[in-house]
C-alpha atoms as a PDB file:
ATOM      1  CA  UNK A   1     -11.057  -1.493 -10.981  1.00  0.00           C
ATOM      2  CA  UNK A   2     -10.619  -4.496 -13.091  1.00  0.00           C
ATOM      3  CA  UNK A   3     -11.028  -8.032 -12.598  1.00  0.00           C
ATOM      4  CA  UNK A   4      -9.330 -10.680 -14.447  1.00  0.00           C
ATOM      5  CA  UNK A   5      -9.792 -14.569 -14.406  1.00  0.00           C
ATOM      6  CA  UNK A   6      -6.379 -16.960 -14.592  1.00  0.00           C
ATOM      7  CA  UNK A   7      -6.554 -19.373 -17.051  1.00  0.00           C
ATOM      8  CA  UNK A   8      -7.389 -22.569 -15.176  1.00  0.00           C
ATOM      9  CA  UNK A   9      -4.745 -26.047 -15.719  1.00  0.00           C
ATOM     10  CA  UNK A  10      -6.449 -27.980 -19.032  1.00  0.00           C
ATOM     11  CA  UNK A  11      -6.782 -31.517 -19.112  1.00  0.00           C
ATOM     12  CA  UNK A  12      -3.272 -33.255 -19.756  1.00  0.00           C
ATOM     13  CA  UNK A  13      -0.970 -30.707 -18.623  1.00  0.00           C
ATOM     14  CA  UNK A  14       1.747 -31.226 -16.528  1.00  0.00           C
ATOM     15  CA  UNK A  15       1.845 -30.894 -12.736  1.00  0.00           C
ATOM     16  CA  UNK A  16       4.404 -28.952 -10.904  1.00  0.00           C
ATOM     17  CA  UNK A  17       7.455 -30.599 -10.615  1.00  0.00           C
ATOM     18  CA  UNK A  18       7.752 -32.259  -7.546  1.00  0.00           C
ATOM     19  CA  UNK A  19       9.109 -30.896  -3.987  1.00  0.00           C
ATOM     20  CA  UNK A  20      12.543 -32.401  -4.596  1.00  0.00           C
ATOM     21  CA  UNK A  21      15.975 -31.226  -2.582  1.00  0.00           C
ATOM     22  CA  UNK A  22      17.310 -29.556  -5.768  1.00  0.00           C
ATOM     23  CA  UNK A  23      14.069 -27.664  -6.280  1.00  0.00           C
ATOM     24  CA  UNK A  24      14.166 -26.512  -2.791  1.00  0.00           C
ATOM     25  CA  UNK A  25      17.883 -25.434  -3.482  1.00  0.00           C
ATOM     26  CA  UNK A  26      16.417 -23.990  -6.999  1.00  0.00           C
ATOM     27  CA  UNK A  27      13.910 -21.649  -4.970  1.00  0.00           C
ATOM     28  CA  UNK A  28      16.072 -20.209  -2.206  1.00  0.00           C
ATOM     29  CA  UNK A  29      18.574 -19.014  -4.950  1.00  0.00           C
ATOM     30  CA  UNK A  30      16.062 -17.315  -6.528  1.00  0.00           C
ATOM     31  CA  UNK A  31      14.678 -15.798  -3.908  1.00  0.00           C
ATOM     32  CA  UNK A  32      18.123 -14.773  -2.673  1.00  0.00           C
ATOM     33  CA  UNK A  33      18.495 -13.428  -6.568  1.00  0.00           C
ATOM     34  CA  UNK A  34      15.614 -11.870  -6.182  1.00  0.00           C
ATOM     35  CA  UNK A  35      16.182  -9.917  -2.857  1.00  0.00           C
ATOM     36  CA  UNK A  36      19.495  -8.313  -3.977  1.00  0.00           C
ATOM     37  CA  UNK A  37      17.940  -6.541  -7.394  1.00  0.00           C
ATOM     38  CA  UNK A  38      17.875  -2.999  -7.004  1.00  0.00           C
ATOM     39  CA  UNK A  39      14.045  -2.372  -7.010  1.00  0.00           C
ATOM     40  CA  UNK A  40      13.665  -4.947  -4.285  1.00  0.00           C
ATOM     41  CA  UNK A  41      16.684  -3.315  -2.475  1.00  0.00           C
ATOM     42  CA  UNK A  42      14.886   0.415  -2.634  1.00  0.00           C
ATOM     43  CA  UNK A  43      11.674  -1.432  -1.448  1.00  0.00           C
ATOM     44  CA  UNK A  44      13.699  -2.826   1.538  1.00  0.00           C
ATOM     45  CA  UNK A  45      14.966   0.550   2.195  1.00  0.00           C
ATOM     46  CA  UNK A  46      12.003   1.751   2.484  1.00  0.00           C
ATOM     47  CA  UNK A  47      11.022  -0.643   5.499  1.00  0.00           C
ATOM     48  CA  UNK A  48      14.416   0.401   7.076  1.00  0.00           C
ATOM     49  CA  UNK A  49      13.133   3.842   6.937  1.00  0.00           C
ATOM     50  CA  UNK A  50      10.461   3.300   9.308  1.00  0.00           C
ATOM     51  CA  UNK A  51      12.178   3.373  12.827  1.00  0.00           C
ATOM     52  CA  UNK A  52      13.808   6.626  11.306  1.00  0.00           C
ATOM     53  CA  UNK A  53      10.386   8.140  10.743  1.00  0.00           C
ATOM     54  CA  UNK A  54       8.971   7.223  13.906  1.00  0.00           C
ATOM     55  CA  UNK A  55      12.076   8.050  16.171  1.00  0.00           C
ATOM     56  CA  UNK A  56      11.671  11.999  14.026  1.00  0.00           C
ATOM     57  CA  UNK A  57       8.245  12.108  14.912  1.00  0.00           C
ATOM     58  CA  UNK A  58       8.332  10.857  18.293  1.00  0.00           C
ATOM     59  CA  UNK A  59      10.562  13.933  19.288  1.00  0.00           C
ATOM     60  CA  UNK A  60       7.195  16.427  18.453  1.00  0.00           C
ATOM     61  CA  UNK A  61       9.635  19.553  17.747  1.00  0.00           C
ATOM     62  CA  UNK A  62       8.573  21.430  14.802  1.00  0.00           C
ATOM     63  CA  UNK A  63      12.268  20.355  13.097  1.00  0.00           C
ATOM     64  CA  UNK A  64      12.317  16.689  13.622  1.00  0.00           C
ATOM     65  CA  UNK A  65       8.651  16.794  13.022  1.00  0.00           C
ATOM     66  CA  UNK A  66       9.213  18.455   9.450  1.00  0.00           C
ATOM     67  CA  UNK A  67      12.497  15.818   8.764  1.00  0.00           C
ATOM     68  CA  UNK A  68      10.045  13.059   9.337  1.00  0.00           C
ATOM     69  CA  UNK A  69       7.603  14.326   6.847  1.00  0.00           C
ATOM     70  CA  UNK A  70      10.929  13.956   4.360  1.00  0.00           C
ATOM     71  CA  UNK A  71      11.354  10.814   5.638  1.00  0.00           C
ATOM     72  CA  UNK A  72       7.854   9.719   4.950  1.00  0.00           C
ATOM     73  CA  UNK A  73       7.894  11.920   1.184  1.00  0.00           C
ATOM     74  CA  UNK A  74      11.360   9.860  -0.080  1.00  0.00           C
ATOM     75  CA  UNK A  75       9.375   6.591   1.259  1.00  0.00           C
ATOM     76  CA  UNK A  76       6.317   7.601  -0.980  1.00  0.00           C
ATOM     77  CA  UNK A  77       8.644   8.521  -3.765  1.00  0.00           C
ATOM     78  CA  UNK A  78      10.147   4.955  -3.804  1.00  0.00           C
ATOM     79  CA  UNK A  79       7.091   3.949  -3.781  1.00  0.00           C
ATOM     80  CA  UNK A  80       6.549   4.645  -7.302  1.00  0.00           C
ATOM     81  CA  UNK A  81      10.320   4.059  -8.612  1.00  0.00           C
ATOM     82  CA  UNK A  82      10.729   0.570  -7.524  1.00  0.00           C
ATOM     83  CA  UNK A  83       7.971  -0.534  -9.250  1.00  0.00           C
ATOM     84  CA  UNK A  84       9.164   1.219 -12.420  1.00  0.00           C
ATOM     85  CA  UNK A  85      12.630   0.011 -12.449  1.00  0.00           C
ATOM     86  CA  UNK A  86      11.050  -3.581 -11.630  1.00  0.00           C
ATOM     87  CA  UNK A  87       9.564  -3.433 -15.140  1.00  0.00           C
ATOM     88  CA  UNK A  88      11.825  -1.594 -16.964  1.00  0.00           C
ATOM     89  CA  UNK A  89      14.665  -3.953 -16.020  1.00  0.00           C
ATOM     90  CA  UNK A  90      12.513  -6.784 -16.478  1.00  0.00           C
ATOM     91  CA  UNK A  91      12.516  -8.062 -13.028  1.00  0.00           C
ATOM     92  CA  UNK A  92       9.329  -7.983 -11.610  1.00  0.00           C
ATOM     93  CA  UNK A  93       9.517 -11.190  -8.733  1.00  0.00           C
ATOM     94  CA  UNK A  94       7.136 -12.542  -6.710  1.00  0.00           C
ATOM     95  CA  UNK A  95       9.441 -10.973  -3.385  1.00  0.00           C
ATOM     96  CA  UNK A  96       8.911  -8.013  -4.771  1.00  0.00           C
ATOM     97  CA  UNK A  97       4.706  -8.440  -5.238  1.00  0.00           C
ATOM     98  CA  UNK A  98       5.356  -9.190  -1.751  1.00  0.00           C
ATOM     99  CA  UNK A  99       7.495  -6.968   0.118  1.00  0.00           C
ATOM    100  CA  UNK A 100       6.240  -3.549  -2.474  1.00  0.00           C
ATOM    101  CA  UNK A 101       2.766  -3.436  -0.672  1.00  0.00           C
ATOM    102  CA  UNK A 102       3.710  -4.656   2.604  1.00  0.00           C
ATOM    103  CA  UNK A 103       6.148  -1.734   3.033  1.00  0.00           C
ATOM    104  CA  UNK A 104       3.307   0.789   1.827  1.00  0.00           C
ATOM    105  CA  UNK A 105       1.273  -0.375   4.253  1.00  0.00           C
ATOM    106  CA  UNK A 106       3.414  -0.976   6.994  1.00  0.00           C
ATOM    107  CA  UNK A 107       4.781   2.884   6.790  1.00  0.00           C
ATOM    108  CA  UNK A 108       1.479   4.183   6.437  1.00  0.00           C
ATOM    109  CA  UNK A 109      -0.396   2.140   9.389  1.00  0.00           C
ATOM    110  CA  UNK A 110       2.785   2.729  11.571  1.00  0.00           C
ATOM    111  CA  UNK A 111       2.643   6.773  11.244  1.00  0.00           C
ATOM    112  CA  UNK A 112      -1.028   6.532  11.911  1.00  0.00           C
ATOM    113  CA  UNK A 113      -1.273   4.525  15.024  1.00  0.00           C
ATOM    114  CA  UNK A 114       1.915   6.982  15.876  1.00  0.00           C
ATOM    115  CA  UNK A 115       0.100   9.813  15.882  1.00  0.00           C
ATOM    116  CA  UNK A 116      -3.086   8.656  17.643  1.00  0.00           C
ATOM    117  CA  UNK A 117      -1.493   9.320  21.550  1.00  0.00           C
ATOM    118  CA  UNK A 118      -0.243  12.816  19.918  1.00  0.00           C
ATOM    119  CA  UNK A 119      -3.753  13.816  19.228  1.00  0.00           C
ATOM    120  CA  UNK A 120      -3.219  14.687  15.716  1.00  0.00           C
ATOM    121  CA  UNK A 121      -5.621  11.647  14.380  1.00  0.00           C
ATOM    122  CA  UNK A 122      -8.794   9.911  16.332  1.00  0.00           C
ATOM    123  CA  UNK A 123      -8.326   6.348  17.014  1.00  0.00           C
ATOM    124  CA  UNK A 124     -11.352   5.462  15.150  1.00  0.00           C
ATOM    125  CA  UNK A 125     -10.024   6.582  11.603  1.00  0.00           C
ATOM    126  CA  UNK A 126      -7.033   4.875  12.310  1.00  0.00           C
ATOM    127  CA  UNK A 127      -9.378   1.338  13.227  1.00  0.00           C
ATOM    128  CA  UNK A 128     -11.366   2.468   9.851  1.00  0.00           C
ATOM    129  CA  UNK A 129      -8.583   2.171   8.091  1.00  0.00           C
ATOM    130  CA  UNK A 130      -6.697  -0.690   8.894  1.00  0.00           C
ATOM    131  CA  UNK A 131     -10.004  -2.325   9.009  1.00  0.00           C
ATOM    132  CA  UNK A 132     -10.189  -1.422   5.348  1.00  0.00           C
ATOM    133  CA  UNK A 133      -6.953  -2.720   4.330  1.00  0.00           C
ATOM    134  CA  UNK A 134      -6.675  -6.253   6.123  1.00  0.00           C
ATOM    135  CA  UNK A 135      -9.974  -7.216   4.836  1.00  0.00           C
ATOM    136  CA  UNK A 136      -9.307  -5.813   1.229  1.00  0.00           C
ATOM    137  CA  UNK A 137      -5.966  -7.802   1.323  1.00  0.00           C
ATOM    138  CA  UNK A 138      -7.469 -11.022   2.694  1.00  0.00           C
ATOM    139  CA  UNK A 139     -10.107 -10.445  -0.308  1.00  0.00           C
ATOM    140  CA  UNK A 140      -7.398 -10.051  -2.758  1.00  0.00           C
ATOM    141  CA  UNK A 141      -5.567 -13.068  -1.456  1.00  0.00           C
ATOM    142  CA  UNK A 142      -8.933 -15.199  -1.729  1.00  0.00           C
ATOM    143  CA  UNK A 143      -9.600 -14.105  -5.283  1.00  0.00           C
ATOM    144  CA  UNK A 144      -5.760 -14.925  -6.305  1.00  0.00           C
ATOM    145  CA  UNK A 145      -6.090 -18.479  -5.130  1.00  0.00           C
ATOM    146  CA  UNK A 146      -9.115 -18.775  -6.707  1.00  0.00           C
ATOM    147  CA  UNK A 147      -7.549 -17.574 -10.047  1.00  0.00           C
ATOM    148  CA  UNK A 148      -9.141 -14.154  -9.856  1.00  0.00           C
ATOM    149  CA  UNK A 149      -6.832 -10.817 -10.340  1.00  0.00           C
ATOM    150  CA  UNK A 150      -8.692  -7.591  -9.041  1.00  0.00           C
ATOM    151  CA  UNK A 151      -6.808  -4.380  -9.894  1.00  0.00           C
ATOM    152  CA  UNK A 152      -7.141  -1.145  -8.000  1.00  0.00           C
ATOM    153  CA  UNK A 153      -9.571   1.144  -9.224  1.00  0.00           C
ATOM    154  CA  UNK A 154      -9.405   5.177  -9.398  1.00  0.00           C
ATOM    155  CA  UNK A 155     -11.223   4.949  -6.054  1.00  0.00           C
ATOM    156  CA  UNK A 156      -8.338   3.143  -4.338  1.00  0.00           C
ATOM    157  CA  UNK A 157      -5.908   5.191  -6.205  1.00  0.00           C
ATOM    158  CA  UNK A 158      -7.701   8.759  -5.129  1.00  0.00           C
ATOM    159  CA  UNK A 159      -7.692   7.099  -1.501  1.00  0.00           C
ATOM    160  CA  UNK A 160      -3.912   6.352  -1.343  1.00  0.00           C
ATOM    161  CA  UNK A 161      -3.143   9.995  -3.302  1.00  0.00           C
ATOM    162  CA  UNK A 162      -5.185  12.213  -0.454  1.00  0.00           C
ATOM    163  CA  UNK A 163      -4.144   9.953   2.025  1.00  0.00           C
ATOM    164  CA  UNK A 164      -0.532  10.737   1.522  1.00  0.00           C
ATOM    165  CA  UNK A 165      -0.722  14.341   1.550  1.00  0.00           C
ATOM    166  CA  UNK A 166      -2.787  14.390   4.962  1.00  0.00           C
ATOM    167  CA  UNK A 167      -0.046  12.158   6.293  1.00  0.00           C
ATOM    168  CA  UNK A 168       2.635  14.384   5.370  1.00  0.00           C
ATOM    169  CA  UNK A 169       0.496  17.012   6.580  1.00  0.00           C
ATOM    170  CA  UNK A 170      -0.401  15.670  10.392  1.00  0.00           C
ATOM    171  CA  UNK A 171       3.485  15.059  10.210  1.00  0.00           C
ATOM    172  CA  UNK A 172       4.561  18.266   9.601  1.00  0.00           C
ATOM    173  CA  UNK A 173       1.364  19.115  12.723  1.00  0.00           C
ATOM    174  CA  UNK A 174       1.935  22.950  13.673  1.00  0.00           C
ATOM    175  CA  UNK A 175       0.988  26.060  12.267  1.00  0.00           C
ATOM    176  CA  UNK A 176       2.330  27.569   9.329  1.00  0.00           C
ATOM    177  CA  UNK A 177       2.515  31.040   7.519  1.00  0.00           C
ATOM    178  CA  UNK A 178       1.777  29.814   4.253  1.00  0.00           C
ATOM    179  CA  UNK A 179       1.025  31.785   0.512  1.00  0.00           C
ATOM    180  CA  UNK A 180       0.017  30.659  -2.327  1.00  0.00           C
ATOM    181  CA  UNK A 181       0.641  31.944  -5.784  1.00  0.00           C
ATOM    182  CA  UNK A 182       1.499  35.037  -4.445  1.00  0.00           C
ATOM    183  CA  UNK A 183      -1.944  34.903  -2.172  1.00  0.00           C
ATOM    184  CA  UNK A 184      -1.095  35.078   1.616  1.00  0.00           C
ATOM    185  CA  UNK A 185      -3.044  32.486   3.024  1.00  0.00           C
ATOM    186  CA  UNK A 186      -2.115  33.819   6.809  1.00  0.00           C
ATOM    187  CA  UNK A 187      -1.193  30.629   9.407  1.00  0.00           C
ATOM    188  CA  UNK A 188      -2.672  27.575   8.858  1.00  0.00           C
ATOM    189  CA  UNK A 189      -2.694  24.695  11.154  1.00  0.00           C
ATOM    190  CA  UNK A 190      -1.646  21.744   9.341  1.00  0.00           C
ATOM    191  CA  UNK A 191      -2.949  19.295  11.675  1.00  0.00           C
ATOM    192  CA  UNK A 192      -6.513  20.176  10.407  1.00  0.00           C
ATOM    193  CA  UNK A 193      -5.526  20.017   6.884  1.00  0.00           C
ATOM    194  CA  UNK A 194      -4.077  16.329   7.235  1.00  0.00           C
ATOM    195  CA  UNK A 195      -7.245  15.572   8.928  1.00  0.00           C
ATOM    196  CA  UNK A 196      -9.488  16.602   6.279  1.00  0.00           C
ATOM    197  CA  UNK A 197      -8.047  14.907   3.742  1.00  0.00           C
ATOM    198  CA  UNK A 198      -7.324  11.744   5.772  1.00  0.00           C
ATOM    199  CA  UNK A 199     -11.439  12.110   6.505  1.00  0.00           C
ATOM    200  CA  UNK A 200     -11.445  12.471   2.333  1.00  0.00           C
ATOM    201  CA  UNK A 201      -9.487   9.260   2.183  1.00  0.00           C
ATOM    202  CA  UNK A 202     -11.879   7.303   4.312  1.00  0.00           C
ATOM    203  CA  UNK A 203     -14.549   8.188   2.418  1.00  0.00           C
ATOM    204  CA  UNK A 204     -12.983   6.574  -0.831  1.00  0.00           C
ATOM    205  CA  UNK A 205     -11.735   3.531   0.958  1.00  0.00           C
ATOM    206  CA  UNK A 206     -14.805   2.339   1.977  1.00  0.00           C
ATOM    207  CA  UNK A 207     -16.219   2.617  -1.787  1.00  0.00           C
ATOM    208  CA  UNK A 208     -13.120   0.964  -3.085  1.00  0.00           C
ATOM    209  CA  UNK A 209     -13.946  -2.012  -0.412  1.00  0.00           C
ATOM    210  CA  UNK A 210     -17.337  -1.699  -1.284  1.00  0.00           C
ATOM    211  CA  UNK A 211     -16.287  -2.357  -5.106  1.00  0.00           C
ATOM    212  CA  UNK A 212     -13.685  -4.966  -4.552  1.00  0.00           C
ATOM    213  CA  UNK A 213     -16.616  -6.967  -2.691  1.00  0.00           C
ATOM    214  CA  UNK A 214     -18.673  -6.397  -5.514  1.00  0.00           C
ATOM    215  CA  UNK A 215     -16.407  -7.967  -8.154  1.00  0.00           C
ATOM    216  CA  UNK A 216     -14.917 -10.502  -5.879  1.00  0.00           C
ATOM    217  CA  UNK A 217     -19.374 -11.686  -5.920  1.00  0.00           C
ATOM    218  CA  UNK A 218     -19.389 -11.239  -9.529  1.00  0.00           C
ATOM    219  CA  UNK A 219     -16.051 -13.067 -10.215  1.00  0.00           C
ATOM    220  CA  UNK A 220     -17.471 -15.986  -7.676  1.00  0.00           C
ATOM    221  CA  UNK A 221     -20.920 -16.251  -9.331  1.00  0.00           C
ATOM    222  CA  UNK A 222     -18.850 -16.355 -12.879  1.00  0.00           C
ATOM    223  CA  UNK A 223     -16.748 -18.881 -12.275  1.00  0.00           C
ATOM    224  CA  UNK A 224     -19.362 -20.988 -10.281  1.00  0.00           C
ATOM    225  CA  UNK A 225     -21.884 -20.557 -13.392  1.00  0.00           C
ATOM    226  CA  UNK A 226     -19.252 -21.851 -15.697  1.00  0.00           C
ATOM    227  CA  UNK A 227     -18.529 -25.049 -13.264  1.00  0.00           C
ATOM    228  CA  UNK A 228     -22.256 -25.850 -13.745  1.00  0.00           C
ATOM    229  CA  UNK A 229     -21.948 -25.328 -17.559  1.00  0.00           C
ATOM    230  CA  UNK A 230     -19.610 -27.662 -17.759  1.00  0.00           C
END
């Protein structure tokens, strides 16, 4: 986990160009540029797929149940290849900073609180959770404005890997006959694997919280310290 400091305006330099009528007109055609490029379109279709996972894994059989963890594994796949094709092509937008995360989250939060009445998750991990990731946003957006970047560290990153496969694993939620490497592992309730790692998860997210409110204080007491300096 990094943190990096924007380079503040220097004396002299232009201002943003005013809010005219033809920079208003400017700004919705890039935006509406911006939303039909093909990593902002898989991103969108990854929001779309949401009612389709929840619909599969309202119906609890142990088919629908395993076509909504496919559902949820071509979501996570995206996941990854919009953002690759957004810099490879050389169109990384500020819709797409926007809408990228927000579908993550929204997909992940929404199969959670889904499975809280189905008694594959307890409430309180789901609370944890969200807990974790509306305050780390709101941190994120606070450091922004003040000109501070914080990138995810290898906690957040271990947090989001485990806490995919114990999603797709509550999803899937009955037992299986399962071998591995030619070892037969016998049945194995899924339900209890998903839970352990989603436990795992928890564990990391509140040390990646814990950091990003570390060096959102140290990126605070650095840039007040250089205010006084000068």
């Amino acid at each position: 986990m990094t943190v990096e400091h924007a380079n503040p305006r220097t004396p002299g330099q232009p201002t943003a160009p005013r809010d005219t009528k033809e920079h208003r007109k400017e700004l919705r055609r890039t935006l509406a540029q911006d939303a039909v490029n093909l990593p902002n379109l898989i991103t969108m279709a990854r929001i779309v797929m949401i009612p389709v996972f929840l619909v599969l894994l309202d119906r609890q059989t142990p088919v629908d149940c395993f076509w909504a963890a496919i559902v949820y594994t071509l979501a996570a796949l995206t996941d990854a290849l919009d953002g690759y094709l957004a810099r490879k092509m050389g169109v990384v937008s500020v819709l797409g900073k926007f809408l990228d995360p927000l579908a993550d989250k929204l997909i992940v939060m929404a199969g959670l609180v889904w499975m809280v009445p189905m008694g594959r998750i307890p409430a309180w991990v789901v609370v944890v959770l969200l807990g974790r990731e509306i305050s780390v946003t709101g941190l994120r957006s606070v450091a922004a404005n003040s000109g501070v970047v914080i990138s995810a560290g290898r906690e957040g990153k271990t947090k989001t890997a485990l806490q995919m496969i114990g999603i797709i694993a509550l999803v899937l939620g009955y037992p299986y006959h399962l071998a591995y490497l030619g070892i037969d592992l016998g049945v194995v309730d899924l339900v209890h694997v998903g839970r352990l790692l989603v436990y795992l998860s928890l564990v990391f997210s509140v040390a990646s919280a814990a950091q990003y409110m570390q060096l959102f204080g140290q990126a605070v007491e650095a840039k007040e310290s250089n205010l006084r300096d000068h």
